[in-house]
N, C-alpha and C. Protein backbone atom coordinates (compact mmCIF):
# COMPACT_ATOMS: atom_id res chain seq x y z
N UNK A 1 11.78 20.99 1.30
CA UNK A 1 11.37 19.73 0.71
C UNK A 1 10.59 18.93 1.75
N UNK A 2 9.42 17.87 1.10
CA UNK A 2 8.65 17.18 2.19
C UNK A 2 9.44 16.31 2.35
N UNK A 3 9.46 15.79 3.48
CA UNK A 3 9.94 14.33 4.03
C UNK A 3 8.67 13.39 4.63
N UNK A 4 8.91 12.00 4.55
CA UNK A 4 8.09 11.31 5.14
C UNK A 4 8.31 10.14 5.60
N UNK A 5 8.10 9.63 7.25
CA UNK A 5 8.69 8.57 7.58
C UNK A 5 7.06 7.40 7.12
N UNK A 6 8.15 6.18 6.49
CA UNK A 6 7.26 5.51 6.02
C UNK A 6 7.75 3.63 7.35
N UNK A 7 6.25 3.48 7.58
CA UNK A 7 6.69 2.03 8.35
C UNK A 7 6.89 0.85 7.22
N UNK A 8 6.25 -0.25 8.00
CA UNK A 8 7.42 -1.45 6.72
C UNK A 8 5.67 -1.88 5.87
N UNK A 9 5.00 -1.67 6.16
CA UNK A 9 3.57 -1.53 5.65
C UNK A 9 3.36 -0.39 4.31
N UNK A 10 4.00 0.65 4.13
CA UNK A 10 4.41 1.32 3.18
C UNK A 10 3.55 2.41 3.30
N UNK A 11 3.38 2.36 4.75
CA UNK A 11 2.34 3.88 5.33
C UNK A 11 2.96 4.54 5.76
N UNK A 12 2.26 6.13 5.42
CA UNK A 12 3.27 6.98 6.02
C UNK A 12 3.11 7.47 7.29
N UNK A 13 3.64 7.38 8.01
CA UNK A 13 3.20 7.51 9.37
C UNK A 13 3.44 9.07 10.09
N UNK A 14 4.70 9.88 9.51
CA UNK A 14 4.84 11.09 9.66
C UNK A 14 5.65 11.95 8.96
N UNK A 15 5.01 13.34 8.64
CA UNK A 15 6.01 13.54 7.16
C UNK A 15 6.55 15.22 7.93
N UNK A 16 7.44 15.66 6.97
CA UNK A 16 7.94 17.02 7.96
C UNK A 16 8.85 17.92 6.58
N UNK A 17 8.89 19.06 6.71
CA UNK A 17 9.07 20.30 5.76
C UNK A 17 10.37 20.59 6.76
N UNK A 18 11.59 19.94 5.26
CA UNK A 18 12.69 20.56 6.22
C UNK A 18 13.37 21.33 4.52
N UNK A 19 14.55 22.13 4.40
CA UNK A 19 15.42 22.84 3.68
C UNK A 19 15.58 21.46 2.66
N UNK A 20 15.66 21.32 1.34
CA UNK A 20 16.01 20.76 0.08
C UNK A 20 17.58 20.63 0.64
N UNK A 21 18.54 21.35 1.07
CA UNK A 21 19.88 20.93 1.10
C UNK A 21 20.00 20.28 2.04
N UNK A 22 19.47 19.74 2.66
CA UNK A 22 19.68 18.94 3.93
C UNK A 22 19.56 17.66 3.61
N UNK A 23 19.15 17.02 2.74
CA UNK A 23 18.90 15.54 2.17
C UNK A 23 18.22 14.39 3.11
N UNK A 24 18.61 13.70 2.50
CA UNK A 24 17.52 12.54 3.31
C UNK A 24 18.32 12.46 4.45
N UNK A 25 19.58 12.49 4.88
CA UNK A 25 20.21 11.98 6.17
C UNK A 25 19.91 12.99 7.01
N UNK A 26 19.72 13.94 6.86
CA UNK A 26 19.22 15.33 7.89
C UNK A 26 17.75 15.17 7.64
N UNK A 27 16.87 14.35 7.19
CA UNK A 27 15.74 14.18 7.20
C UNK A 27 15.31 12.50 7.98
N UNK A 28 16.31 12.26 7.91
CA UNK A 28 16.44 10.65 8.98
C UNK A 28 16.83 10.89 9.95
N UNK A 29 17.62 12.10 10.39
CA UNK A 29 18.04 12.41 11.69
C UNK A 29 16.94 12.82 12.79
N UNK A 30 16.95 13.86 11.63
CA UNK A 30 15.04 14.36 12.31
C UNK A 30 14.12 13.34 12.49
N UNK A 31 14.03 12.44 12.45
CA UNK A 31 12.99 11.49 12.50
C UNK A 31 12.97 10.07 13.79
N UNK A 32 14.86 10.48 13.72
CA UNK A 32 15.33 9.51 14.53
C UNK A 32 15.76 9.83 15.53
N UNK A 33 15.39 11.61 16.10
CA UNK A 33 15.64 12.21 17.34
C UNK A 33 14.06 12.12 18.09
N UNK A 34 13.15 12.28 16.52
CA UNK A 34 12.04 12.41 17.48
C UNK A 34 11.34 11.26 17.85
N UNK A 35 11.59 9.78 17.28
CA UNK A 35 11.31 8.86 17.73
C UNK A 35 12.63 8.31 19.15
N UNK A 36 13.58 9.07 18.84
CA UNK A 36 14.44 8.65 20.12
C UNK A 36 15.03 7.36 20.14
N UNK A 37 15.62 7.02 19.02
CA UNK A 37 15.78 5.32 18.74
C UNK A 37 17.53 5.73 17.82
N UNK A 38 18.00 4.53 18.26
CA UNK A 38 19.51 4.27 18.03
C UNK A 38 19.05 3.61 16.44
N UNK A 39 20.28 4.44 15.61
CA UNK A 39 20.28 4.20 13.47
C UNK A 39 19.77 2.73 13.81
N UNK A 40 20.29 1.71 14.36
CA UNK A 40 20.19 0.22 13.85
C UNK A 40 18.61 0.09 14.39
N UNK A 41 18.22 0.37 15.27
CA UNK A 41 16.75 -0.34 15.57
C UNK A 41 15.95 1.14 15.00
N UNK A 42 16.12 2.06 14.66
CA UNK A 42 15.46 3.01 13.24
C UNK A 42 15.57 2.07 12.19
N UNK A 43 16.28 1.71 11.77
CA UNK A 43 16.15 1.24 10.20
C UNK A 43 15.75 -0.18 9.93
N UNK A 44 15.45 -0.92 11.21
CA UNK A 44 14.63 -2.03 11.44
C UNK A 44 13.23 -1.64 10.87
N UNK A 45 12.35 -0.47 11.58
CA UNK A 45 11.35 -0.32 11.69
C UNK A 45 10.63 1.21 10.49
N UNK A 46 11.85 1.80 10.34
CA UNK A 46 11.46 3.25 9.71
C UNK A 46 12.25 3.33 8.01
N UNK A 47 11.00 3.42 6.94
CA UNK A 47 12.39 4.25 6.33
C UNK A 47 11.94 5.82 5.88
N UNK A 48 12.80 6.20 5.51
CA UNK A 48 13.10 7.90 4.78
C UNK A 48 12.69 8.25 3.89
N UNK A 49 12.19 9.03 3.18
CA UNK A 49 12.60 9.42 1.90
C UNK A 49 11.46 10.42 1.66
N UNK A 50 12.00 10.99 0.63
CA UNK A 50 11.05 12.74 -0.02
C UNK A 50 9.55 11.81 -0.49
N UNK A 51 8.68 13.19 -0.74
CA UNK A 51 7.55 12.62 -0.48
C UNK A 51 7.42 12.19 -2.05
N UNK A 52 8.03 13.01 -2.85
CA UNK A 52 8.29 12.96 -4.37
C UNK A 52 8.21 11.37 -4.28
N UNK A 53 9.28 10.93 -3.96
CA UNK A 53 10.09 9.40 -4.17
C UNK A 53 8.98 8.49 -4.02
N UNK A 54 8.46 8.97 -2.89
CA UNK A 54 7.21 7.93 -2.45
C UNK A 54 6.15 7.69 -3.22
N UNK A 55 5.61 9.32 -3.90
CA UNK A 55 4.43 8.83 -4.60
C UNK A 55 4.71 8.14 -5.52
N UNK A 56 6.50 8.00 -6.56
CA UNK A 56 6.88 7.54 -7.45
C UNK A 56 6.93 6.08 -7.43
N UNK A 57 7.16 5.79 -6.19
CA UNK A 57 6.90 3.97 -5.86
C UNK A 57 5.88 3.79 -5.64
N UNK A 58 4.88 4.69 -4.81
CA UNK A 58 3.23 3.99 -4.61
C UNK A 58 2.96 4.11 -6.28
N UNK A 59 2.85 4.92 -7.03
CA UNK A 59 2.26 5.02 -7.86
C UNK A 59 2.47 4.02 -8.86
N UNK A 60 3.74 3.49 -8.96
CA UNK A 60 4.12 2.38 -9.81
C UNK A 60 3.80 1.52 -9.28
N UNK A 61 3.82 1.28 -8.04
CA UNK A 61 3.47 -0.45 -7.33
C UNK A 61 1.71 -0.21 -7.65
N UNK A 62 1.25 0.65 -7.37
CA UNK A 62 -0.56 0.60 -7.64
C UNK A 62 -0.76 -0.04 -9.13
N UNK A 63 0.17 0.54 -10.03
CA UNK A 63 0.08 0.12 -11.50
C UNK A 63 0.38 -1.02 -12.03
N UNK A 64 1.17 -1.76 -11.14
CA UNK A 64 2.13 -3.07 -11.07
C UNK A 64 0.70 -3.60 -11.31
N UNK A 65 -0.07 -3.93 -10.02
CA UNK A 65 -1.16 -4.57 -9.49
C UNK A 65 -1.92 -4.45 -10.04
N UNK A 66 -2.20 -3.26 -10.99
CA UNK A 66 -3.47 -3.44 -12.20
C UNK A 66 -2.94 -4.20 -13.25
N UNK A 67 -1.99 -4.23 -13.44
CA UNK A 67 -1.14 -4.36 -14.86
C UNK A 67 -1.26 -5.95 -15.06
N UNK A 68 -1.59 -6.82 -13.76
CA UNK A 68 -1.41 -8.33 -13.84
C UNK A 68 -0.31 -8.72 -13.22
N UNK A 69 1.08 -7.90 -12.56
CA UNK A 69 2.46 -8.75 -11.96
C UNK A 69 1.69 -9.24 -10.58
N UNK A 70 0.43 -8.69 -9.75
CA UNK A 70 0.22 -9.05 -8.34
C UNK A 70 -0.80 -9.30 -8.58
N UNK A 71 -1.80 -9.05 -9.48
CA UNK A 71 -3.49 -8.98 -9.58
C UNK A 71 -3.64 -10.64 -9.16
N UNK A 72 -5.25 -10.62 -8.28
CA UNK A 72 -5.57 -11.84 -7.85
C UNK A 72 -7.08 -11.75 -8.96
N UNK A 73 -6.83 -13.16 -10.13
CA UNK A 73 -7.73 -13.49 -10.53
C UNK A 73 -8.82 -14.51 -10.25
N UNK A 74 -9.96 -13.75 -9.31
CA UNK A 74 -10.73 -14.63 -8.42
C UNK A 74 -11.53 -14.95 -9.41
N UNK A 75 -11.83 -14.72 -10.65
CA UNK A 75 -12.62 -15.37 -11.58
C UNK A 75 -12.22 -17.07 -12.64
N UNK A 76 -10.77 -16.99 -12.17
CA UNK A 76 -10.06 -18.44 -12.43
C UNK A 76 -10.24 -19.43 -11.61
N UNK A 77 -10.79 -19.35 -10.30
CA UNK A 77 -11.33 -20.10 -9.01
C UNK A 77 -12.56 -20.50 -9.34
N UNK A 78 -13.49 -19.55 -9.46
CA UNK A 78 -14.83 -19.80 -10.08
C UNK A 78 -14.91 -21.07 -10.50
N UNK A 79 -16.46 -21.28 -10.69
CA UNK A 79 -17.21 -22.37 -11.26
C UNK A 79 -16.65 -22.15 -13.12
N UNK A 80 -17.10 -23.17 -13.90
CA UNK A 80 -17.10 -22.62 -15.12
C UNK A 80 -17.66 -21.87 -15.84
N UNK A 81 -18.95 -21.15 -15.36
CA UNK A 81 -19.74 -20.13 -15.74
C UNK A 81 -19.90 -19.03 -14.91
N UNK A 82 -20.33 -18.43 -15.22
CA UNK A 82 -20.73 -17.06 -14.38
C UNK A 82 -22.33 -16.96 -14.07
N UNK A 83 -22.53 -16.13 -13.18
CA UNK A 83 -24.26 -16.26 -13.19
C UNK A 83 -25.09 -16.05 -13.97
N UNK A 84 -24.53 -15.46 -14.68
CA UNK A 84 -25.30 -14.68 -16.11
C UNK A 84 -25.64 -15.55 -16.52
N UNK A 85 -24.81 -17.00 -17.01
CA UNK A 85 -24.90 -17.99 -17.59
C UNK A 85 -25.63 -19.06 -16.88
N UNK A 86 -26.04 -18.87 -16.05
CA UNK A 86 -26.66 -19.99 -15.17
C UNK A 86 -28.40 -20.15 -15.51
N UNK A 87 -29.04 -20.59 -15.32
CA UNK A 87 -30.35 -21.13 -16.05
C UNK A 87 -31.67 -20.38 -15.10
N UNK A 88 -32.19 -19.50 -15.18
CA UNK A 88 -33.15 -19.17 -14.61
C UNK A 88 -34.11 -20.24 -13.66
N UNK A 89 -34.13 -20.18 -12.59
CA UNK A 89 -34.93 -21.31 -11.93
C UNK A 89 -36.32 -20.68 -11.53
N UNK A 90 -37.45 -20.88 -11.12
CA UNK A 90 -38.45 -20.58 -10.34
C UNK A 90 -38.59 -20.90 -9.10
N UNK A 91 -38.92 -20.18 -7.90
CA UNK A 91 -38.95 -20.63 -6.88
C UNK A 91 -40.40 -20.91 -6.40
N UNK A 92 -41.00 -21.94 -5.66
CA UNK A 92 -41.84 -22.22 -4.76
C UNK A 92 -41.91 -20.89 -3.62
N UNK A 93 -42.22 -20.16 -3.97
CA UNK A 93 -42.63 -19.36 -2.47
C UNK A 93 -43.91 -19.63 -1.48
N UNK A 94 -44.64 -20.32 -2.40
CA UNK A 94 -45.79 -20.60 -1.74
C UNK A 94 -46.47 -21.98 -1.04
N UNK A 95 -45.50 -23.03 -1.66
CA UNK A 95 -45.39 -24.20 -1.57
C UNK A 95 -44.85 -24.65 0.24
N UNK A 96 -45.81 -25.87 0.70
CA UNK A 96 -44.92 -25.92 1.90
C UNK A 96 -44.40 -27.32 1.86
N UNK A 97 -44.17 -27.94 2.50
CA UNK A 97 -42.93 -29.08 2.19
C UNK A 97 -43.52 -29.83 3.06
């Protein structure tokens, strides 16, 4: 099974092919020998989990954010029109001031 250590940014920073029966705690072990760091300041900074799991949360949080729960509607900031709607002007290019 894949494993992948993910930082608090929700990147994966390093992933590793260990045995399906070994579970996530033999897949946190591994992770937490090779960073060389004591469980409490690991789980400050690292978490665990199959790579399955992960795409299952990126993939829903990506969908969240289309869906409208996070979306930033920069068109509610806007002026009251759009450019489309704005009035054709002519410019002076040739004119000097």
């Amino acid at each position: 099974m894949k494993w992948v250590l993910v930082n608090k940014f929700d990147e994966i920073v390093d992933t590793c092919e260990i045995a399906s029966g070994v579970g996530v705690s033999g897949a946190k072990t591994y992770f937490r020998k090779r960073k060389q760091m004591e469980t409490e300041d690991f789980d400050k900074l690292w978490k665990v989990m199959s790579k399955n799991e992960y795409d299952r949360i990126f993939k829903n949080n990506l969908y969240n954010r289309q869906m409208g729960k996070m979306k930033y509607e920069w068109w509610k900031e806007e002026e009251f029109y759009l450019d489309a709607d704005a009035p054709i002007t002519q410019s002076d290019e040739g004119s000097s001031e």
